[in-house]
Protein backbone atom coordinates (compact mmCIF):
# COMPACT_ATOMS: atom_id res chain seq x y z
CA UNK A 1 14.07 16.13 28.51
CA UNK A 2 13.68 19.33 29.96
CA UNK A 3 15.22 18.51 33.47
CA UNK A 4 18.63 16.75 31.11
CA UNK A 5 18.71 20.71 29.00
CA UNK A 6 18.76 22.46 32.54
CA UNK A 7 21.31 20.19 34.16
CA UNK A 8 24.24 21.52 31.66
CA UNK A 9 25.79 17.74 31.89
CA UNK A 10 28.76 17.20 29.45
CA UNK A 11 27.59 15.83 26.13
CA UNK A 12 29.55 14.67 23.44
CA UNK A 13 28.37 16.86 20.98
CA UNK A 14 27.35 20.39 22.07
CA UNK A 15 24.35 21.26 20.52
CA UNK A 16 22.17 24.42 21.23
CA UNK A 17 19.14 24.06 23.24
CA UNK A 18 16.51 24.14 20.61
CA UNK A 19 18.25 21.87 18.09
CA UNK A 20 17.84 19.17 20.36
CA UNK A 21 14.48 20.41 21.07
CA UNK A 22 13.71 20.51 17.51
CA UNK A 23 15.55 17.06 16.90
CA UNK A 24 13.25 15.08 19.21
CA UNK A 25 9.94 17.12 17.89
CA UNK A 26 10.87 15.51 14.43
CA UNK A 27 11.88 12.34 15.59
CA UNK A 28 8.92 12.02 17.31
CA UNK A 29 6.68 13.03 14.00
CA UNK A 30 8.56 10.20 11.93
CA UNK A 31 7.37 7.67 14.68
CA UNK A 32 3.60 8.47 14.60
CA UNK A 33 4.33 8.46 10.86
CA UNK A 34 6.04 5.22 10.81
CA UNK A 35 3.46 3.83 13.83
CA UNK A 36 0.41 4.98 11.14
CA UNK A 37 1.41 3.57 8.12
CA UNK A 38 2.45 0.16 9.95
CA UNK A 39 -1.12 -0.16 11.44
CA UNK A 40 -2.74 0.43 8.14
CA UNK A 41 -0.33 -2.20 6.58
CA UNK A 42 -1.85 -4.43 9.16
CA UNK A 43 -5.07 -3.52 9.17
CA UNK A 44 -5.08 -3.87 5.56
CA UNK A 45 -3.89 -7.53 5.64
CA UNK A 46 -5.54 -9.05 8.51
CA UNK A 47 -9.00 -6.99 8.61
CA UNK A 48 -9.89 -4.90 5.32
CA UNK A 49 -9.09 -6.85 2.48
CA UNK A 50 -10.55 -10.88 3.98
CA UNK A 51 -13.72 -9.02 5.41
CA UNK A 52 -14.60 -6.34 2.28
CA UNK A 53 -13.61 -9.71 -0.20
CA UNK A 54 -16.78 -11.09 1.80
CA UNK A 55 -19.09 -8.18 2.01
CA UNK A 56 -18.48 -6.52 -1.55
CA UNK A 57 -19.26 -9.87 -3.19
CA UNK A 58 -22.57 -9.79 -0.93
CA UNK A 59 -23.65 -6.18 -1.42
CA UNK A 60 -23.21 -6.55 -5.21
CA UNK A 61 -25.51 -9.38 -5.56
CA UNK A 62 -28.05 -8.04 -3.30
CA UNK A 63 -28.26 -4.75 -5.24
CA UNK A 64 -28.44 -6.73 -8.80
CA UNK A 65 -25.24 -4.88 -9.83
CA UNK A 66 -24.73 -6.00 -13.51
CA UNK A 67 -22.10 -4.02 -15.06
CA UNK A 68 -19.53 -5.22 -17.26
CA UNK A 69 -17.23 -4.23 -15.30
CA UNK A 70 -18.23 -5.69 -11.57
CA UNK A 71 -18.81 -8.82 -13.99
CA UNK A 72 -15.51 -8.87 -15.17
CA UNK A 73 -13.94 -8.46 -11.46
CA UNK A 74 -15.91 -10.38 -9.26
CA UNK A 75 -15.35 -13.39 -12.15
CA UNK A 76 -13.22 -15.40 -10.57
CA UNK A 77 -13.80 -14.18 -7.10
CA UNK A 78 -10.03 -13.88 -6.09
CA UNK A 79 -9.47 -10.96 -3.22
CA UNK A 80 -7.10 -8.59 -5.32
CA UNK A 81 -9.87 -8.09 -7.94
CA UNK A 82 -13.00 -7.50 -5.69
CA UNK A 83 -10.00 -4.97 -3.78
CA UNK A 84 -9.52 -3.39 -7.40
CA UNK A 85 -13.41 -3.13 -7.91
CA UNK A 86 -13.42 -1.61 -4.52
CA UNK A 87 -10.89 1.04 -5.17
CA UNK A 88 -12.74 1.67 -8.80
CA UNK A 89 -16.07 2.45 -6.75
């Protein structure tokens, strides 16, 4: 990047030096951003919610957790309500 500014090639569109600068500072950003929230779409899919439906439903019954509440949810045993009893703790 810096060797491209301080050739002075042609460009189509004549920016100023730090506009580009700035340009590919922000573009960058929105890639980690984009590269974070995809892994934790992942990770939540394939890793947090099939092991936590496992080990909530565990930890609950060893702890003789009787609430109405973590009755209600773990119920039927399905994976979106042990993840809503997860988010509740």
């Amino acid at each position: 990047m810096y060797v491209y500014l301080k050739l002075r090639l042609p460009r189509a569109l004549s920016f100023p030096d730090w506009a580009i600068i700035v340009t590919v500072i922000i573009g960058v950003y929105v890639c980690g951003l984009l590269a974070f929230a995809g892994g934790r779409l992942l990770n939540g899919k394939m890793f947090r919610r099939p092991v936590l439906h496992h080990t909530l439903i565990e930890a609950v019954e060893l702890h003789d957790l009787d609430s109405g509440a973590i009755k209600a949810c773990l119920a039927d045993r399905s994976i979106r309500r042990v993840w809503r009893l997860y988010i509740r703790m």
